[in-house]
PDB file of N, CA and C in Angstrom:
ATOM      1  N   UNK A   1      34.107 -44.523 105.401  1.00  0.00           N
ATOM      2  CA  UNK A   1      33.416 -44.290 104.127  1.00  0.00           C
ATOM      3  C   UNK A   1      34.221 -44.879 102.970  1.00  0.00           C
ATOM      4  N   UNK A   2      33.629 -45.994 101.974  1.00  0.00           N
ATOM      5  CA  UNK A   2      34.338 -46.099 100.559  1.00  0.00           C
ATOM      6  C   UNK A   2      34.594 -44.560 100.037  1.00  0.00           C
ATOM      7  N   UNK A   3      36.119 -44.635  99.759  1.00  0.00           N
ATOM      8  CA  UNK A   3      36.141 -43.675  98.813  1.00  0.00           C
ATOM      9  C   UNK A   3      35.498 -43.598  97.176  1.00  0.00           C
ATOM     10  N   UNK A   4      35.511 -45.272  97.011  1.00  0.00           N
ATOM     11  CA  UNK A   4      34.879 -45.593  95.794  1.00  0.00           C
ATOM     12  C   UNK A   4      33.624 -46.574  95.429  1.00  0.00           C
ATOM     13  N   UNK A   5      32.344 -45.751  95.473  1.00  0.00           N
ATOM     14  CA  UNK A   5      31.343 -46.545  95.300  1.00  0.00           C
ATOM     15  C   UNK A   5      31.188 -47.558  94.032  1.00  0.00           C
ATOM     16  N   UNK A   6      30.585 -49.097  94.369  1.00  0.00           N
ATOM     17  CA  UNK A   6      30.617 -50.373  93.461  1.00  0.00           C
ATOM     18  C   UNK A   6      30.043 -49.427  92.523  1.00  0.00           C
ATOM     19  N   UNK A   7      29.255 -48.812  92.527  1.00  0.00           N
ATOM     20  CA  UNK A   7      28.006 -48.007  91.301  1.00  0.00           C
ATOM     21  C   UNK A   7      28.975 -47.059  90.954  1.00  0.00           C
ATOM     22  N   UNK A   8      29.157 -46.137  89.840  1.00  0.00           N
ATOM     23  CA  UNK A   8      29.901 -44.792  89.300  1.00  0.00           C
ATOM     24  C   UNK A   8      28.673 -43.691  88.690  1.00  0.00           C
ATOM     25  N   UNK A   9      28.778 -42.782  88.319  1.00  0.00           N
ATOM     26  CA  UNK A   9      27.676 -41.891  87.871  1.00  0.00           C
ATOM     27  C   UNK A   9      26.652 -42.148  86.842  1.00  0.00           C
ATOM     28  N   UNK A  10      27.383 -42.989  86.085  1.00  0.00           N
ATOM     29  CA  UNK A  10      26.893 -43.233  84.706  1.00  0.00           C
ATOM     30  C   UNK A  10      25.607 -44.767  85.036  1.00  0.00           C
ATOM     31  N   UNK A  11      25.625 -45.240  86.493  1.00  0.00           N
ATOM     32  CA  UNK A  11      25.173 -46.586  86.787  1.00  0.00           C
ATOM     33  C   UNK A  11      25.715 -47.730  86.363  1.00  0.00           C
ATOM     34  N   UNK A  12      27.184 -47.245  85.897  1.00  0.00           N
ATOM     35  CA  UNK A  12      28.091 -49.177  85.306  1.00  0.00           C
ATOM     36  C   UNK A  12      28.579 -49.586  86.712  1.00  0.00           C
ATOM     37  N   UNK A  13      28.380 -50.640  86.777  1.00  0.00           N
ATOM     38  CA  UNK A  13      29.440 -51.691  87.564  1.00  0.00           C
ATOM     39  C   UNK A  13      30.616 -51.280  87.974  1.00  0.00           C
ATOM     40  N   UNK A  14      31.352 -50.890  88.751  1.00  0.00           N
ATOM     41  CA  UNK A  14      32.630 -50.451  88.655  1.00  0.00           C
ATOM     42  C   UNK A  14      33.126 -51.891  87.847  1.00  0.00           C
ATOM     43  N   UNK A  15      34.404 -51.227  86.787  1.00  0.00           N
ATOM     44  CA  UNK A  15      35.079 -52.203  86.038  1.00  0.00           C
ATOM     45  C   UNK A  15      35.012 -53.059  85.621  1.00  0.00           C
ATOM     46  N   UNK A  16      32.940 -52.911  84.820  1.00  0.00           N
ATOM     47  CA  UNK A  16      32.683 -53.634  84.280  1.00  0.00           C
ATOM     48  C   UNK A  16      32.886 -53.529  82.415  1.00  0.00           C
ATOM     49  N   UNK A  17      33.616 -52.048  82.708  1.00  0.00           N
ATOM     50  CA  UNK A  17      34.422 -51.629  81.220  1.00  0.00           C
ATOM     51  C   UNK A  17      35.452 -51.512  81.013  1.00  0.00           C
ATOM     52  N   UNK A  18      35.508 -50.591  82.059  1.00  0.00           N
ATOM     53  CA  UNK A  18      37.241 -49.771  82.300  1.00  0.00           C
ATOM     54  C   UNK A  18      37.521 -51.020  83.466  1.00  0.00           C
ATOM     55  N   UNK A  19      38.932 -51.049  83.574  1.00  0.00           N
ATOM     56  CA  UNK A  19      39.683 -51.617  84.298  1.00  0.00           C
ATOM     57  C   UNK A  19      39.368 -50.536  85.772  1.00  0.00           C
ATOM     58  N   UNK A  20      39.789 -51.392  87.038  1.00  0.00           N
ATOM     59  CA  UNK A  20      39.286 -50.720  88.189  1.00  0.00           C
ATOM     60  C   UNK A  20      39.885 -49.314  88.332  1.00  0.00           C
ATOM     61  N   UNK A  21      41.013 -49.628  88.233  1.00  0.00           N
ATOM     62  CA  UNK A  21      41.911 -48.326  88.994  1.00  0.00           C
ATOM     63  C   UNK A  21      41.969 -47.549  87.599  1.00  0.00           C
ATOM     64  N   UNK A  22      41.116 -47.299  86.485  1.00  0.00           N
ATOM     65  CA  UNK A  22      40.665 -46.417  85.678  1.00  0.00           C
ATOM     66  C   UNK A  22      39.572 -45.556  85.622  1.00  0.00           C
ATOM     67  N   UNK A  23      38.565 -46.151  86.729  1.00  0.00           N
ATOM     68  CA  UNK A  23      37.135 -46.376  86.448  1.00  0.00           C
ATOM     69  C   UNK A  23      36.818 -44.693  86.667  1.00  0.00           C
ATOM     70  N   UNK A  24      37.563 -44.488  88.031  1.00  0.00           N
ATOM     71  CA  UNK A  24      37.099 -43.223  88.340  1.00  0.00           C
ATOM     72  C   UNK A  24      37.789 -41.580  87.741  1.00  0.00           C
ATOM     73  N   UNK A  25      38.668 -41.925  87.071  1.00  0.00           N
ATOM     74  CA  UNK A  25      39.384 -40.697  86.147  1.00  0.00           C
ATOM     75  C   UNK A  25      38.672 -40.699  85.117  1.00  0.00           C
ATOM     76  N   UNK A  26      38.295 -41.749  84.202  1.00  0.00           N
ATOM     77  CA  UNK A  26      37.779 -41.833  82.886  1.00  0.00           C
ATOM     78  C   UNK A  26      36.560 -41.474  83.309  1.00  0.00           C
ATOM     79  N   UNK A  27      35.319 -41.930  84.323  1.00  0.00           N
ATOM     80  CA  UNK A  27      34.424 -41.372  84.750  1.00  0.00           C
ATOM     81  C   UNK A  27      34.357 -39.885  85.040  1.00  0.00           C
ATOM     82  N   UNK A  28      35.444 -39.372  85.254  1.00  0.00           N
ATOM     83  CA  UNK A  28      35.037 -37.780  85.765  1.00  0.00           C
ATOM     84  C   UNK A  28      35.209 -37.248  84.536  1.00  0.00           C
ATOM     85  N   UNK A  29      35.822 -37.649  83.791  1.00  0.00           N
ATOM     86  CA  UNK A  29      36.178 -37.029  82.578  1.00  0.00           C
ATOM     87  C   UNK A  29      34.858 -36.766  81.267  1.00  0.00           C
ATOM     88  N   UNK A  30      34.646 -37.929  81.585  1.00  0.00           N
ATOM     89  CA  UNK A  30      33.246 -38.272  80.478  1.00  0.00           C
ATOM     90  C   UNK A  30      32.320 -37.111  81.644  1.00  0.00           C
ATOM     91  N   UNK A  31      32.304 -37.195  82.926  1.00  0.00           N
ATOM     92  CA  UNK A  31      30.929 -36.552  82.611  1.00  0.00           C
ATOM     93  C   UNK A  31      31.253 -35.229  82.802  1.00  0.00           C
ATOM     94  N   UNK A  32      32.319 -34.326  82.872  1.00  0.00           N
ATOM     95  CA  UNK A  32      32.797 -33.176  82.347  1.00  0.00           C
ATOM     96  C   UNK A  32      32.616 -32.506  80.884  1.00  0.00           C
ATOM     97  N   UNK A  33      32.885 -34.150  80.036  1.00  0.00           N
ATOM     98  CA  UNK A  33      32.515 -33.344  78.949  1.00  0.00           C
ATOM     99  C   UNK A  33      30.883 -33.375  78.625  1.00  0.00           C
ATOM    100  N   UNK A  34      30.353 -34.622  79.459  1.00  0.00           N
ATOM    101  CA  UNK A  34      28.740 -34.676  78.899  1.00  0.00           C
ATOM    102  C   UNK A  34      28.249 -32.654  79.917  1.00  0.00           C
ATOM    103  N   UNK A  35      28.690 -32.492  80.507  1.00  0.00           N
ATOM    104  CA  UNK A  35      28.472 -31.104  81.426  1.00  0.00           C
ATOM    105  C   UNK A  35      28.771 -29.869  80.121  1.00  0.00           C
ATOM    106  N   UNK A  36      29.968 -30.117  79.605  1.00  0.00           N
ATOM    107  CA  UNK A  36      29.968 -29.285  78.270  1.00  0.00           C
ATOM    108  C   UNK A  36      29.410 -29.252  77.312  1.00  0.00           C
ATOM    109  N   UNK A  37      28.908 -30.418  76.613  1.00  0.00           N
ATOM    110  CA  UNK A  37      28.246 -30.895  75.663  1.00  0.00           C
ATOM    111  C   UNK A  37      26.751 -29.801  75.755  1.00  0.00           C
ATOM    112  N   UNK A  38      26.170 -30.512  77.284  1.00  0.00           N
ATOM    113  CA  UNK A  38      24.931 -29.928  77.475  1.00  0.00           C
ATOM    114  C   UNK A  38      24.853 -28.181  77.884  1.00  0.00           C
ATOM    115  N   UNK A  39      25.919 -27.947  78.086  1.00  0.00           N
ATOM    116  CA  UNK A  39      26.484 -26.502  78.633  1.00  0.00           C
ATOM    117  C   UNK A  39      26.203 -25.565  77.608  1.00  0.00           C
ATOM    118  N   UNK A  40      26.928 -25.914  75.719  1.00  0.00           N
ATOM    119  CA  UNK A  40      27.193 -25.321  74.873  1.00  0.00           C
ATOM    120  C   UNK A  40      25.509 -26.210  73.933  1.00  0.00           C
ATOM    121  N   UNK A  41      24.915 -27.030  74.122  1.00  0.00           N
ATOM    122  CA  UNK A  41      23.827 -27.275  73.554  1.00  0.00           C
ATOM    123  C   UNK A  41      22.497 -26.009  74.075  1.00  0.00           C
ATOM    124  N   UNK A  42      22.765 -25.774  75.666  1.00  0.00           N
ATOM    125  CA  UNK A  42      21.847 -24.512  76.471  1.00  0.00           C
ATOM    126  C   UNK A  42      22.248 -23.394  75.553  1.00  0.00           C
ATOM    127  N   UNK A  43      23.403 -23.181  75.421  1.00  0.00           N
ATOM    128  CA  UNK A  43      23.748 -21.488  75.179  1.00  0.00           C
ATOM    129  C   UNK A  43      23.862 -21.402  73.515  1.00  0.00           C
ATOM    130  N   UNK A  44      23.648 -22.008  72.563  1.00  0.00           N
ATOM    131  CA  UNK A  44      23.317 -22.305  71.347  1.00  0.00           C
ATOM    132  C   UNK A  44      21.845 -22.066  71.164  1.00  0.00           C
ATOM    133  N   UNK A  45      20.912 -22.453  71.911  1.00  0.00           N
ATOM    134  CA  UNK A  45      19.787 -22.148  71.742  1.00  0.00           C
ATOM    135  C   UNK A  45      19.128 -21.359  71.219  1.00  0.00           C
TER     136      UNK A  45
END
């Protein structure tokens, strides 16, 4: 199994932004906070 799929969550290219061996930390990160973002946008309601 790739540990690291060409595609990432967001649908970019791997390292077609971030440099490769960035792609997947900066990726978990962003969508942690998009998970908070939408987390505290629910409970604001």
């Amino acid at each position: 199994m790739d540990p690291a799929p060409p595609i990432n969550i967001f649908g970019v290219p791997k390292g077609d932004v971030i440099p490769h061996g960035l792609n997947t930390p900066v990726g978990s990160v962003m969508a942690l906070l998009g998970l908070l973002f939408i987390y505290r946008e629910i409970k604001s309601s």
